[in-house]
PDB file of N, CA and C in Angstrom:
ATOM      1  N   UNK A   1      52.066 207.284 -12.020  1.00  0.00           N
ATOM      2  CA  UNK A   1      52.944 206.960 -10.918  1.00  0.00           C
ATOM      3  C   UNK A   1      52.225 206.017  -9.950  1.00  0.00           C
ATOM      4  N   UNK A   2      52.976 204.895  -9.551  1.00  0.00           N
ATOM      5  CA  UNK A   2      52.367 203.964  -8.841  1.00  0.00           C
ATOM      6  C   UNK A   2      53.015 203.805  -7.004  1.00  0.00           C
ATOM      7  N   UNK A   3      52.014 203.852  -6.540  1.00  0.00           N
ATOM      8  CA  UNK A   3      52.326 204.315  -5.100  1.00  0.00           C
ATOM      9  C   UNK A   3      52.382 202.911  -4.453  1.00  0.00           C
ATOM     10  N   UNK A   4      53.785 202.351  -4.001  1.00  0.00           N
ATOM     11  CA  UNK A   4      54.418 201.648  -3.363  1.00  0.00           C
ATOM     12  C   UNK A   4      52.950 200.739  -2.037  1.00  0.00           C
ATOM     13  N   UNK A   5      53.108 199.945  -2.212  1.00  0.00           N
ATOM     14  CA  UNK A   5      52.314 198.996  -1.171  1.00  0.00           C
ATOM     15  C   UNK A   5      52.743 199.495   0.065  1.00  0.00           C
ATOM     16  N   UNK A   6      52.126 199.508   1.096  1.00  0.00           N
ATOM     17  CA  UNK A   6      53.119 199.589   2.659  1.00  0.00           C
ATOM     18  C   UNK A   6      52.515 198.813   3.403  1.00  0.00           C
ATOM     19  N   UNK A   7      53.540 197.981   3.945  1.00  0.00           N
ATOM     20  CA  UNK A   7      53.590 197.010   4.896  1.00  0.00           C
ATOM     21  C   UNK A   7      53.005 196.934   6.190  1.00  0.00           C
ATOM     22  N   UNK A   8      52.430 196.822   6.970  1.00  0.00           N
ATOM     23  CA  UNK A   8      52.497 196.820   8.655  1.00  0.00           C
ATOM     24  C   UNK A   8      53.350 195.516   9.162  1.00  0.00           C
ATOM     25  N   UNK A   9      54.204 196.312   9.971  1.00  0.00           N
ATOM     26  CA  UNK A   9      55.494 195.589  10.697  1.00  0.00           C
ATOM     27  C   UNK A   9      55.125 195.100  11.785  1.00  0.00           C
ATOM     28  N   UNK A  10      54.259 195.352  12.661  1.00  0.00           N
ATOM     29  CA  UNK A  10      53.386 194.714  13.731  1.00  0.00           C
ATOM     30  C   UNK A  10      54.083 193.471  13.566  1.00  0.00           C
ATOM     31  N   UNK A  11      54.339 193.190  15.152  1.00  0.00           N
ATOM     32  CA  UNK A  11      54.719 191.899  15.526  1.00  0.00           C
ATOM     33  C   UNK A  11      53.642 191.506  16.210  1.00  0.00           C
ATOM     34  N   UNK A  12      53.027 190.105  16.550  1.00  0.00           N
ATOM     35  CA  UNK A  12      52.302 189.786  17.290  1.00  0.00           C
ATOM     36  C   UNK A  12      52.813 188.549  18.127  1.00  0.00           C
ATOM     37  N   UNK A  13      52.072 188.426  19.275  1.00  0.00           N
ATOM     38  CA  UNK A  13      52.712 187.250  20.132  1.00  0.00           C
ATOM     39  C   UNK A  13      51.597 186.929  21.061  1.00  0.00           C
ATOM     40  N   UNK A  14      51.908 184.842  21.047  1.00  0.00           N
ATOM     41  CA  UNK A  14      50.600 184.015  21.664  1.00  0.00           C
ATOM     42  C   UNK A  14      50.275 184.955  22.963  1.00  0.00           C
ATOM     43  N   UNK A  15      49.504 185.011  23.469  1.00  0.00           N
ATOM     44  CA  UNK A  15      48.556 185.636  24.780  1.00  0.00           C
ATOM     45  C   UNK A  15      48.489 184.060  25.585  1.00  0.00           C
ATOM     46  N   UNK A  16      48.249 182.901  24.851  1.00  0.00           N
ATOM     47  CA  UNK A  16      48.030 181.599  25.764  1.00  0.00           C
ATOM     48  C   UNK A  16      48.467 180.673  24.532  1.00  0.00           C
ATOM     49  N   UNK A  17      49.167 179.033  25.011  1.00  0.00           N
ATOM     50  CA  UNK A  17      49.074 178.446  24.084  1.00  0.00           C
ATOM     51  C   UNK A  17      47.653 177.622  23.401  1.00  0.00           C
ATOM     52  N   UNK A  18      47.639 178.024  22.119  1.00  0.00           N
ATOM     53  CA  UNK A  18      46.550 177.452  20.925  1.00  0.00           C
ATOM     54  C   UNK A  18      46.947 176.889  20.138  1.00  0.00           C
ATOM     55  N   UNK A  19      46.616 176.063  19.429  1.00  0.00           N
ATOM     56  CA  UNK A  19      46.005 175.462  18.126  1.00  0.00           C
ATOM     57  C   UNK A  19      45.212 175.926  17.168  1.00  0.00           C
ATOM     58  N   UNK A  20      45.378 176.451  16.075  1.00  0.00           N
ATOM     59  CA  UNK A  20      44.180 176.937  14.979  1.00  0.00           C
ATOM     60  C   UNK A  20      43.428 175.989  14.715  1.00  0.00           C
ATOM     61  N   UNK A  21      42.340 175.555  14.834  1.00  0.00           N
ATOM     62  CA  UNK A  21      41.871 174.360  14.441  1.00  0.00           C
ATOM     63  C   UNK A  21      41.753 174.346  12.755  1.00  0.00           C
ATOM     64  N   UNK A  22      41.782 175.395  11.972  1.00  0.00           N
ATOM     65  CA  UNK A  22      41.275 175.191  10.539  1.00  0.00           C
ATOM     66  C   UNK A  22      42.808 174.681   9.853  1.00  0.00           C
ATOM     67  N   UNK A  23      44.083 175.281  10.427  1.00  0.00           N
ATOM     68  CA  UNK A  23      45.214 174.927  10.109  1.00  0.00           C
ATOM     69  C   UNK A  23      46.036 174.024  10.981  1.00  0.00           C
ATOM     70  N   UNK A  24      45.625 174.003  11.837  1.00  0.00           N
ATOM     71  CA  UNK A  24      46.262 172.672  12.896  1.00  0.00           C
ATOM     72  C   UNK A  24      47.720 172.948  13.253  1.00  0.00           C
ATOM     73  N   UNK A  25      47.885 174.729  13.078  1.00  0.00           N
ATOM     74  CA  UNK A  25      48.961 175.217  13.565  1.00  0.00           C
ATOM     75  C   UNK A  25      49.001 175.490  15.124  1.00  0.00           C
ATOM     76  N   UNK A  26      49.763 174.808  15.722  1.00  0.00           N
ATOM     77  CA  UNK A  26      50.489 175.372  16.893  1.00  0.00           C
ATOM     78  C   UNK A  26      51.338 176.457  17.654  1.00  0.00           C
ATOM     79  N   UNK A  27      50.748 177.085  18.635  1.00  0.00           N
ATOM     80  CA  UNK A  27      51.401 178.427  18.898  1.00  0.00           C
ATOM     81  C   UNK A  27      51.516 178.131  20.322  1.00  0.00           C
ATOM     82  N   UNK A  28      52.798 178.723  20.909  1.00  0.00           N
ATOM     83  CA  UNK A  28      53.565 178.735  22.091  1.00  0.00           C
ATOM     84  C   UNK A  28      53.194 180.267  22.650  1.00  0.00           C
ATOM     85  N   UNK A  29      53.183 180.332  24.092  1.00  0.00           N
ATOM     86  CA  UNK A  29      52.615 181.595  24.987  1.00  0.00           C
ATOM     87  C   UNK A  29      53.831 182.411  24.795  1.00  0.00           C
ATOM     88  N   UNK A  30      54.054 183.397  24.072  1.00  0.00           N
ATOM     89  CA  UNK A  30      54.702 184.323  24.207  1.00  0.00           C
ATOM     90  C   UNK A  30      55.937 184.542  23.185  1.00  0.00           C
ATOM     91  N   UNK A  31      55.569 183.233  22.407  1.00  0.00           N
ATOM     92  CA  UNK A  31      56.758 183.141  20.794  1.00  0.00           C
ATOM     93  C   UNK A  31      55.968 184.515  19.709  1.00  0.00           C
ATOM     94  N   UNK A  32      56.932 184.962  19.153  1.00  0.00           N
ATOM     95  CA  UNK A  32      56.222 185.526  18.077  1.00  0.00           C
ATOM     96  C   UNK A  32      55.430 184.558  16.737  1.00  0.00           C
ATOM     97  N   UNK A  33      54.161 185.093  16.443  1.00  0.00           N
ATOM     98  CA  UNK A  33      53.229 184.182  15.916  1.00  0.00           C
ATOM     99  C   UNK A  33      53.320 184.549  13.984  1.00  0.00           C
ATOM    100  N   UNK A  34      53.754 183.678  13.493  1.00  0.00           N
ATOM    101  CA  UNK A  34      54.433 183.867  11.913  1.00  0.00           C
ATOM    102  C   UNK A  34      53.292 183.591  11.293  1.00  0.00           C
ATOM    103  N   UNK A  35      52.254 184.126  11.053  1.00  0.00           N
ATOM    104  CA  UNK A  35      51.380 184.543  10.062  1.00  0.00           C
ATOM    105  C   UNK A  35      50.998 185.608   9.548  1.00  0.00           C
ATOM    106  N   UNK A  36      49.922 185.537   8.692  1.00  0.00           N
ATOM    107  CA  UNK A  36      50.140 187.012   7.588  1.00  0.00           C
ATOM    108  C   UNK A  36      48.984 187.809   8.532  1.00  0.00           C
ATOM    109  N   UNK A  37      48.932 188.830   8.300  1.00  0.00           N
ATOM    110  CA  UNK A  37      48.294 189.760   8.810  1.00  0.00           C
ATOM    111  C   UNK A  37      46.607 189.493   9.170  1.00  0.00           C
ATOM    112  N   UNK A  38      46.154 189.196   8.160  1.00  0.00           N
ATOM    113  CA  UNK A  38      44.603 188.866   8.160  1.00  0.00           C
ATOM    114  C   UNK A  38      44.565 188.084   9.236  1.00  0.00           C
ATOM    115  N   UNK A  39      45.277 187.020   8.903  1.00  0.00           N
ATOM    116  CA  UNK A  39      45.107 185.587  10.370  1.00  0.00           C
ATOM    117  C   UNK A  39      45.304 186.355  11.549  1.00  0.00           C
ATOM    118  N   UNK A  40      46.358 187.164  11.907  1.00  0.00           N
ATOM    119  CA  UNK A  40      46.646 187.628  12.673  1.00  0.00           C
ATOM    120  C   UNK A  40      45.569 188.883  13.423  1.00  0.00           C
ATOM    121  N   UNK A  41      45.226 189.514  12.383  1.00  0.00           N
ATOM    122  CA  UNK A  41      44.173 190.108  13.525  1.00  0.00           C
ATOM    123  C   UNK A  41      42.776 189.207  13.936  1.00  0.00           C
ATOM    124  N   UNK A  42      42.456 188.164  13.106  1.00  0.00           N
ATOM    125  CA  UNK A  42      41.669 187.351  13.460  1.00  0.00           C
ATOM    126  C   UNK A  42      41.695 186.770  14.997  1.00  0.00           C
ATOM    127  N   UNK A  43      43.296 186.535  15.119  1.00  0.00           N
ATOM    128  CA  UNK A  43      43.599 185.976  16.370  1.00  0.00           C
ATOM    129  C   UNK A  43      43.247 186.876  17.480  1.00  0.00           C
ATOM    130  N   UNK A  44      44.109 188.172  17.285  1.00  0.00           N
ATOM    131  CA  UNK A  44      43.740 189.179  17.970  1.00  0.00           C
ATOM    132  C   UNK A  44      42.348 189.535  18.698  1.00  0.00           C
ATOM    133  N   UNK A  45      41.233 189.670  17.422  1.00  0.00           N
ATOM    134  CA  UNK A  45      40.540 189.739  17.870  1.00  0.00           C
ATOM    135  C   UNK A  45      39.382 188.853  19.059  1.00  0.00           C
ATOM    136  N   UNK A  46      39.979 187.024  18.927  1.00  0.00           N
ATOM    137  CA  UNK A  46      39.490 186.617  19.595  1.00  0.00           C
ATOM    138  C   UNK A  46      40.627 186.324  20.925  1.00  0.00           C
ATOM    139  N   UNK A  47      41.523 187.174  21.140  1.00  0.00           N
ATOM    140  CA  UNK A  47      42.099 187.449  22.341  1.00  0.00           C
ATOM    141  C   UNK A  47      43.211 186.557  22.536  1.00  0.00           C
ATOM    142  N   UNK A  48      43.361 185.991  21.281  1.00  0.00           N
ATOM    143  CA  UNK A  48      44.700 184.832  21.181  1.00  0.00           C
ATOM    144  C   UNK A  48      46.212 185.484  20.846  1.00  0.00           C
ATOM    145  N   UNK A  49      46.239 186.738  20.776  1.00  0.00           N
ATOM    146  CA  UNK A  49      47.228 187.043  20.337  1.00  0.00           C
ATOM    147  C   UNK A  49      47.585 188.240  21.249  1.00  0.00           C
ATOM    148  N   UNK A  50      48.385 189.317  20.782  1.00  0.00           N
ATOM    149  CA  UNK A  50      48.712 190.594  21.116  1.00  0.00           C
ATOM    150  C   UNK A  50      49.579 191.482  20.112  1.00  0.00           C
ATOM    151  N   UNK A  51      49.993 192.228  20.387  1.00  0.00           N
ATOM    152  CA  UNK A  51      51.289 193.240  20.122  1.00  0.00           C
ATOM    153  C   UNK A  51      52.298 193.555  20.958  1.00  0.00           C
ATOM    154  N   UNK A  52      51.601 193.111  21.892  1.00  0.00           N
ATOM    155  CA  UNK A  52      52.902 193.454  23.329  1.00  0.00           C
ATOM    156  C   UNK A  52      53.237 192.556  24.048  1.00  0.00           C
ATOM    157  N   UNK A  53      54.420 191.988  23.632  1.00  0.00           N
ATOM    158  CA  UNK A  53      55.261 190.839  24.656  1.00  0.00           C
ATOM    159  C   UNK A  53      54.717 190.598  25.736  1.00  0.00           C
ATOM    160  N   UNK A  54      54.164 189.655  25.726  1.00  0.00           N
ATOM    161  CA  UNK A  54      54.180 188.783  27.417  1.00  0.00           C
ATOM    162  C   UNK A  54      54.960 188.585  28.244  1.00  0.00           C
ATOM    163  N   UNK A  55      54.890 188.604  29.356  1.00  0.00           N
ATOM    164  CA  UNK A  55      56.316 188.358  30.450  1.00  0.00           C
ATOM    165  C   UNK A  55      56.636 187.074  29.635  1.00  0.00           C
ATOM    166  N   UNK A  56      58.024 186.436  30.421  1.00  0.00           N
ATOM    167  CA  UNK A  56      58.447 185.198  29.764  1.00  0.00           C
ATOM    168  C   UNK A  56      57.726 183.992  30.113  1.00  0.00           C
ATOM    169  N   UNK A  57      57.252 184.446  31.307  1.00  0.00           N
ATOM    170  CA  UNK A  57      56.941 183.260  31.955  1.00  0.00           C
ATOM    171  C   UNK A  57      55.319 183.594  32.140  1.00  0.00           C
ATOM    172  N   UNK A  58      54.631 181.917  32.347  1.00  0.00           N
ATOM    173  CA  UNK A  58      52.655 182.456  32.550  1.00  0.00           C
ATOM    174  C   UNK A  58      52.998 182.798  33.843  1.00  0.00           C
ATOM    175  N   UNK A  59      51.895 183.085  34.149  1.00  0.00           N
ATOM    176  CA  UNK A  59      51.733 183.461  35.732  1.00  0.00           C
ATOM    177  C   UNK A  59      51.182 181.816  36.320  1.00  0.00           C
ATOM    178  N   UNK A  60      51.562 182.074  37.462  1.00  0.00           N
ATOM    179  CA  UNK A  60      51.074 180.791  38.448  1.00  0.00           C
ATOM    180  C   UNK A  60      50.127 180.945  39.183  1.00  0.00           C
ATOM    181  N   UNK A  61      48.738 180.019  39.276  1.00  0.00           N
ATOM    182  CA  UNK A  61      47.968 180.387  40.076  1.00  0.00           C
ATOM    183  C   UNK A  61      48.136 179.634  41.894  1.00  0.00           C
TER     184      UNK A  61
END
């Protein structure tokens, strides 16, 4: 019996707008970010990303 793959549904979303430099993909502050998981916690971990919606708007200094 073969036990079904399972997914993580995790949404993630820009923290600031970036550029990947290795893919020269573009990401908007607060769009949800359409890559696969690996990339995605990559981002995460260097603080480019999240799990939890950003207000809509940046803040103003």
């Amino acid at each position: 019996m073969t036990t079904p793959k399972t997914t993580d549904a995790r949404k993630f979303y820009a923290t600031k707008d970036f550029t990947d430099a290795g893919t020269e993909r573009s990401f908007e502050y607060g769009k949800e970010v359409d890559v696969d998981e690996g990339t995605a916690l990559n981002y995460e971990a260097a603080g480019l990303v999240s799990t939890q919606k950003p207000a809509a708007e940046k803040a103003t200094a």
